[in-house]
N, C-alpha and C. Protein backbone atom coordinates (compact mmCIF):
# COMPACT_ATOMS: atom_id res chain seq x y z
N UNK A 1 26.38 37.94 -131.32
CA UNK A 1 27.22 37.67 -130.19
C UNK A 1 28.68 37.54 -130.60
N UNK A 2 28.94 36.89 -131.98
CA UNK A 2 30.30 36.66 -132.35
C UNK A 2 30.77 37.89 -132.55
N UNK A 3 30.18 39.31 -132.88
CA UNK A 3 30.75 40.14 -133.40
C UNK A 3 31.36 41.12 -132.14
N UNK A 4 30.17 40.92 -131.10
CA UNK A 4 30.12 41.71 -129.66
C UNK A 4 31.48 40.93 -129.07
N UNK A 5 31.53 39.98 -129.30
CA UNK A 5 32.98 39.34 -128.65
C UNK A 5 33.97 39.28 -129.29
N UNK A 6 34.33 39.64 -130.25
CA UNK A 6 35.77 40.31 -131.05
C UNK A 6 35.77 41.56 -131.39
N UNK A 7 34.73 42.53 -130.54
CA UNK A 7 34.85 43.72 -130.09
C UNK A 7 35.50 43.95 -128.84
N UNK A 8 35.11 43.10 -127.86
CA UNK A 8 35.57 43.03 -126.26
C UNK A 8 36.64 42.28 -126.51
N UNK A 9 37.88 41.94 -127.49
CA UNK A 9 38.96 41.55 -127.23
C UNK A 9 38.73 39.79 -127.11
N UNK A 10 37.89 38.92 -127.41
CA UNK A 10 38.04 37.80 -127.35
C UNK A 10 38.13 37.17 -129.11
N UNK A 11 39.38 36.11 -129.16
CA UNK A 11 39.71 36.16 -130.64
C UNK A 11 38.04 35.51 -131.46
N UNK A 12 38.33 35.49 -132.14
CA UNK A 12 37.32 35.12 -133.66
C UNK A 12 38.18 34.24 -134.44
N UNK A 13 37.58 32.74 -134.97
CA UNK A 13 38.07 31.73 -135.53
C UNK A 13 37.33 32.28 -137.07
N UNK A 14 37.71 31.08 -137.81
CA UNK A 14 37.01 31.40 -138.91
C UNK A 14 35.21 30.65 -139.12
N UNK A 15 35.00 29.79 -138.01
CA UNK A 15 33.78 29.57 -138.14
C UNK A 15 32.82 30.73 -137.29
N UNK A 16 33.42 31.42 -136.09
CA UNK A 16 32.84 32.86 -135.97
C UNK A 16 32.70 33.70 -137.05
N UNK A 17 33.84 33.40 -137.91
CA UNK A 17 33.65 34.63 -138.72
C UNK A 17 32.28 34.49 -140.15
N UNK A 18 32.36 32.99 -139.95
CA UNK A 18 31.35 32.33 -140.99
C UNK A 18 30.10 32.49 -140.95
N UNK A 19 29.56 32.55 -139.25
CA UNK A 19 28.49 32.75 -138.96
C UNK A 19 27.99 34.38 -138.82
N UNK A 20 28.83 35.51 -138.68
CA UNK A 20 28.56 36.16 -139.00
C UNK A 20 28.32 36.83 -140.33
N UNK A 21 28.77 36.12 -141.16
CA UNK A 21 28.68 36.69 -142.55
C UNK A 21 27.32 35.91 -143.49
N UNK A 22 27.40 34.52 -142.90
CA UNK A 22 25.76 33.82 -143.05
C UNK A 22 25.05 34.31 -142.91
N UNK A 23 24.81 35.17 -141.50
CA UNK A 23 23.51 35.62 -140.76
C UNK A 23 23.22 36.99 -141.52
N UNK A 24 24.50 37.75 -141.78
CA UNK A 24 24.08 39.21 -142.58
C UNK A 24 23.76 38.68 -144.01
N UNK A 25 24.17 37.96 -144.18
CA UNK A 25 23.84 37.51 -145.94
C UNK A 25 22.25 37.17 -145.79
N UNK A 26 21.50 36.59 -144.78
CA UNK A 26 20.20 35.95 -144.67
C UNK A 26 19.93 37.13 -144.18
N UNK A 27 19.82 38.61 -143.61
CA UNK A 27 19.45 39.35 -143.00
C UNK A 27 19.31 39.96 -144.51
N UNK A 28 20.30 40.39 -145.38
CA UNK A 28 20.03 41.25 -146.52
C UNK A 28 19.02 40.44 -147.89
N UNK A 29 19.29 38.99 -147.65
CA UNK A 29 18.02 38.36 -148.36
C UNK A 29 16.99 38.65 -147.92
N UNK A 30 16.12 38.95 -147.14
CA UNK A 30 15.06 39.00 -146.60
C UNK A 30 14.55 40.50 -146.82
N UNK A 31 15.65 41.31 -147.10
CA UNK A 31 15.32 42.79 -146.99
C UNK A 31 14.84 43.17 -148.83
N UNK A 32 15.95 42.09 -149.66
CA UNK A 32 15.62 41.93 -150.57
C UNK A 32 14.20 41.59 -151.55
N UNK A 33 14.46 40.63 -150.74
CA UNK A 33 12.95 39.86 -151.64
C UNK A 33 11.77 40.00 -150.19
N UNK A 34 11.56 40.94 -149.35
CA UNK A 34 10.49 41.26 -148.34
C UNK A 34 9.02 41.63 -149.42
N UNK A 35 9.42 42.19 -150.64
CA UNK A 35 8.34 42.64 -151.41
C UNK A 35 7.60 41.61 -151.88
N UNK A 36 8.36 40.41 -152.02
CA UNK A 36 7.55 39.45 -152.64
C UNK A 36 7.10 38.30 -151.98
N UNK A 37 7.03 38.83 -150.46
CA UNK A 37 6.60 37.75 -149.71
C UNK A 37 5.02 37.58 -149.24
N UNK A 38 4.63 36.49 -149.28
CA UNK A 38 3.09 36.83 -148.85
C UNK A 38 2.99 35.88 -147.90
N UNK A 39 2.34 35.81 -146.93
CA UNK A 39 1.80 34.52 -146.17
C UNK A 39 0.35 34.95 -145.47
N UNK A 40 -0.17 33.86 -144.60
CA UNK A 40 -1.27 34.14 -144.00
C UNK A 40 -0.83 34.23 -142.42
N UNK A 41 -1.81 34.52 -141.83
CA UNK A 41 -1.74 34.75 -140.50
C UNK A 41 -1.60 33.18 -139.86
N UNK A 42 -2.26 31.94 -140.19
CA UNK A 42 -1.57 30.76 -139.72
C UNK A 42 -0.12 30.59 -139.70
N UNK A 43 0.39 31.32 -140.87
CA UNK A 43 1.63 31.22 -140.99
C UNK A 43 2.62 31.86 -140.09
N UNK A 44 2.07 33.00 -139.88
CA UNK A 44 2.36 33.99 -138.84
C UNK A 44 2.55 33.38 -137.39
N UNK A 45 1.49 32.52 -137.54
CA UNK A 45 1.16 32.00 -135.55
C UNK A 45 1.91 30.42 -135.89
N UNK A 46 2.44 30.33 -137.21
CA UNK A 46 3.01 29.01 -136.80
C UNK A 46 4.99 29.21 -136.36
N UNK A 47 5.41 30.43 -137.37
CA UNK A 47 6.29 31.02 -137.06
C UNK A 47 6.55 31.42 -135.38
N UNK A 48 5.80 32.28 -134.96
CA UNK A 48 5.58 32.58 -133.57
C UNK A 48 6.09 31.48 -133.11
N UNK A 49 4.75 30.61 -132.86
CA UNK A 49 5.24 29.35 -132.11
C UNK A 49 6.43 28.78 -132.05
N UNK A 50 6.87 28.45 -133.47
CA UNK A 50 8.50 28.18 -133.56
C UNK A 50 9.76 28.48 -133.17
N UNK A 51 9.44 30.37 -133.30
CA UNK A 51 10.16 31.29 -132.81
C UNK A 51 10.56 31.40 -131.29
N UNK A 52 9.44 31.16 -130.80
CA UNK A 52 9.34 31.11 -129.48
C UNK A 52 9.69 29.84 -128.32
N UNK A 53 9.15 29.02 -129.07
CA UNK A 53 9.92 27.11 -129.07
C UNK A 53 11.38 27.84 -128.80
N UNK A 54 12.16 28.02 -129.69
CA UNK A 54 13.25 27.59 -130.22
C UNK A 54 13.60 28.88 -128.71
N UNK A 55 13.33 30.24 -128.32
CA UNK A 55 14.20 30.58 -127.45
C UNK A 55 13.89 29.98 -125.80
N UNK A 56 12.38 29.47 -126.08
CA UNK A 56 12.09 28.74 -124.28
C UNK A 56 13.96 27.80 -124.59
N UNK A 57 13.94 26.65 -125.95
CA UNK A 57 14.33 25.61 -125.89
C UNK A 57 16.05 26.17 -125.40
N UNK A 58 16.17 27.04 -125.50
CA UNK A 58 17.87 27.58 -125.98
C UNK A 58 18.11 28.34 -124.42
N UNK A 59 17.03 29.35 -123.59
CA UNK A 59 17.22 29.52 -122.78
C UNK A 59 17.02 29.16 -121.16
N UNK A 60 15.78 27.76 -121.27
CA UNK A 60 15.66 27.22 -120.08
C UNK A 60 15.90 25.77 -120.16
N UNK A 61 16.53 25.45 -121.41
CA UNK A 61 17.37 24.15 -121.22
C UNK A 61 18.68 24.37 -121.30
N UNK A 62 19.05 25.63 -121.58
CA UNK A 62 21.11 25.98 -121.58
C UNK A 62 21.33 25.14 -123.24
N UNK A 63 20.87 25.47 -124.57
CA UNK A 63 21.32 24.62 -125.30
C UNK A 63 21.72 26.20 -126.21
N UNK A 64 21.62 27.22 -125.78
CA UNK A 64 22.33 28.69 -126.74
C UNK A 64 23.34 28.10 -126.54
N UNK A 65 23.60 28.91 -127.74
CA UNK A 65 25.43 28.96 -128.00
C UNK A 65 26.38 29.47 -126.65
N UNK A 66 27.20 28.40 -126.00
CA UNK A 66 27.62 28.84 -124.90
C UNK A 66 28.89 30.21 -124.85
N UNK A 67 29.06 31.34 -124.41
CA UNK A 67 30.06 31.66 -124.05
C UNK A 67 30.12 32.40 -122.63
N UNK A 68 31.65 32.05 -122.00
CA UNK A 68 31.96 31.59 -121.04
C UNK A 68 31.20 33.32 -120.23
N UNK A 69 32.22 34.17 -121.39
CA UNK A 69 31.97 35.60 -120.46
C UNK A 69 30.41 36.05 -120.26
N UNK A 70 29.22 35.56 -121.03
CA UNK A 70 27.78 36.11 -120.81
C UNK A 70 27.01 34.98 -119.44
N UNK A 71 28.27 33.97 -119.20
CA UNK A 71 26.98 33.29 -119.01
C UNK A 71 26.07 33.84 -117.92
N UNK A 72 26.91 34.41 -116.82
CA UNK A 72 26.60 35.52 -115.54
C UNK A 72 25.18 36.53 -115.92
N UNK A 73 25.46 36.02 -116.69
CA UNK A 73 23.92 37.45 -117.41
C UNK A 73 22.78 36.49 -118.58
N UNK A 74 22.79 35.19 -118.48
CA UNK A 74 22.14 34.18 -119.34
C UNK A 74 20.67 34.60 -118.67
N UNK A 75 20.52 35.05 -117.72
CA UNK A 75 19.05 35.39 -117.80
C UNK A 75 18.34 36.34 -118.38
N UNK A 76 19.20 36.84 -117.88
CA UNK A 76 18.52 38.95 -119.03
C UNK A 76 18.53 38.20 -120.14
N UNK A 77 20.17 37.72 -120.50
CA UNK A 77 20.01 37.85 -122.53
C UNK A 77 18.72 37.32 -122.71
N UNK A 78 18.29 35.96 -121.97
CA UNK A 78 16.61 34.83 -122.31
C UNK A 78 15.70 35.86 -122.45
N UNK A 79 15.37 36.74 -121.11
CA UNK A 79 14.46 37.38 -120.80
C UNK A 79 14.37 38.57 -122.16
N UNK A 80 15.27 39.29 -122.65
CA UNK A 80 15.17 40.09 -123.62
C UNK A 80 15.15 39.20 -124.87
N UNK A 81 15.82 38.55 -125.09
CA UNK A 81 15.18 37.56 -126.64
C UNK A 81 14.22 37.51 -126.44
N UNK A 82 13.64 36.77 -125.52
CA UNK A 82 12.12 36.83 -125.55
C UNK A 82 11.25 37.97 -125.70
N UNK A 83 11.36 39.02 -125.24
CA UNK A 83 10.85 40.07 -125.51
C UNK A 83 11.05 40.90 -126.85
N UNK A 84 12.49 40.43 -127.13
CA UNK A 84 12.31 41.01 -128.76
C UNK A 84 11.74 40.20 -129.56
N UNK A 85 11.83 38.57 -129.39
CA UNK A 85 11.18 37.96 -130.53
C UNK A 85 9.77 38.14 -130.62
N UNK A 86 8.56 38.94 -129.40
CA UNK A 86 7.43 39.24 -128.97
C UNK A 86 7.40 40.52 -130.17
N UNK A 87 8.37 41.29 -129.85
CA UNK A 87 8.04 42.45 -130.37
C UNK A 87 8.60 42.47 -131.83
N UNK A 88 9.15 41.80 -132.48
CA UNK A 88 9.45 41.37 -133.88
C UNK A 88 7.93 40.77 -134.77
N UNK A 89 7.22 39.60 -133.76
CA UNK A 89 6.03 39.11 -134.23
C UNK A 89 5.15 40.17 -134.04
N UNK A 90 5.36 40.81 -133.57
CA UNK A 90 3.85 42.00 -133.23
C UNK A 90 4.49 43.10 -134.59
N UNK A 91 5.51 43.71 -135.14
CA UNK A 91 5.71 44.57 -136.19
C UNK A 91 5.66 43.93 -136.87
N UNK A 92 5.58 42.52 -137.21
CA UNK A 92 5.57 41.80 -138.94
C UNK A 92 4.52 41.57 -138.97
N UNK A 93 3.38 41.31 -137.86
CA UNK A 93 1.89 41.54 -137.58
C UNK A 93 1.02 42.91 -138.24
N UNK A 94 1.71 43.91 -137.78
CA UNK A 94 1.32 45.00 -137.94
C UNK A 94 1.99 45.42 -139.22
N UNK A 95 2.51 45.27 -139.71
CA UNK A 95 3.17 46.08 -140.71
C UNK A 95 2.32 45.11 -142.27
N UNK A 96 2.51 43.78 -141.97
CA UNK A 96 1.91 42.74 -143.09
C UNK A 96 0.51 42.97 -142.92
N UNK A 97 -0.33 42.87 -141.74
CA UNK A 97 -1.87 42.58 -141.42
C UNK A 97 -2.87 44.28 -141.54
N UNK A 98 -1.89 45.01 -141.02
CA UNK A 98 -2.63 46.29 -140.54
C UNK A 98 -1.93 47.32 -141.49
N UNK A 99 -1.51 47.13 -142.41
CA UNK A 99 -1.19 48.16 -143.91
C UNK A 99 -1.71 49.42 -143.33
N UNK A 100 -3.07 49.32 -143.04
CA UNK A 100 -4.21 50.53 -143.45
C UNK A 100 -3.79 51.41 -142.27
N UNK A 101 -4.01 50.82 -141.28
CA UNK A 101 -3.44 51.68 -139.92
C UNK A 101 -2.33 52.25 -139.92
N UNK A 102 -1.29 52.16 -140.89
CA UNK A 102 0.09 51.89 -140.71
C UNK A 102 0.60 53.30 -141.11
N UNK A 103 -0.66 53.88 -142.05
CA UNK A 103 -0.46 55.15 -143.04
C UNK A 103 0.44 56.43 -142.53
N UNK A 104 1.40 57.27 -143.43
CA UNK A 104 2.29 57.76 -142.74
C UNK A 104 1.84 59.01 -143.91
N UNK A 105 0.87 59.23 -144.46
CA UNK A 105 0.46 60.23 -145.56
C UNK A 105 -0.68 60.88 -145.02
N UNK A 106 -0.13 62.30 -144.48
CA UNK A 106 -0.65 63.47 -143.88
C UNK A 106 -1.15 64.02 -145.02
């Protein structure tokens, strides 16, 4: 969101700029060390749960990060987080659980 809004002309402080460079730094850790991750499927459904906690908690109590210009559209953004964080748990499902199905060798 910080980056989408110092695209559309609204300034960027340096703690915008902090959080975007956190979040890609934790985005390229993960891409990093993805090989050496293992968990179980509890782990999976405890994540979920969490995952999902955390956007009910952010989009039907108003506690997301507020800005002024989305708020007119705070429902879609809920409604599509939610649907991507659905469809994020269903490919780390499938990609970790279902290897075998996954095969791309014709």
């Amino acid at each position: 969101m910080n980056a989408v809004s110092g695209y559309f002309g609204y300034p960027l402080r340096f703690p915008e700029y902090m959080l975007i460079a956190s979040h890609g730094c934790m985005a390229l850790e993960a891409v990093f060390f993805a090989k050496y991750f293992r968990f179980r499927r509890r782990s999976l459904i405890f994540a979920a749960i969490w995952t999902l906690n955390n956007d009910f908690i952010d989009y039907l109590y108003k506690t997301a990060p507020w800005y002024p210009y989305l708020a007119e559209n705070l429902q879609i953004i809920g409604y599509l987080t939610f649907w991507l964080t659905l469809l994020s748990i269903g490919l780390i499902y499938m990609i970790v659980f279902k290897r075998e199905r996954l095969s791309f060798d014709y």
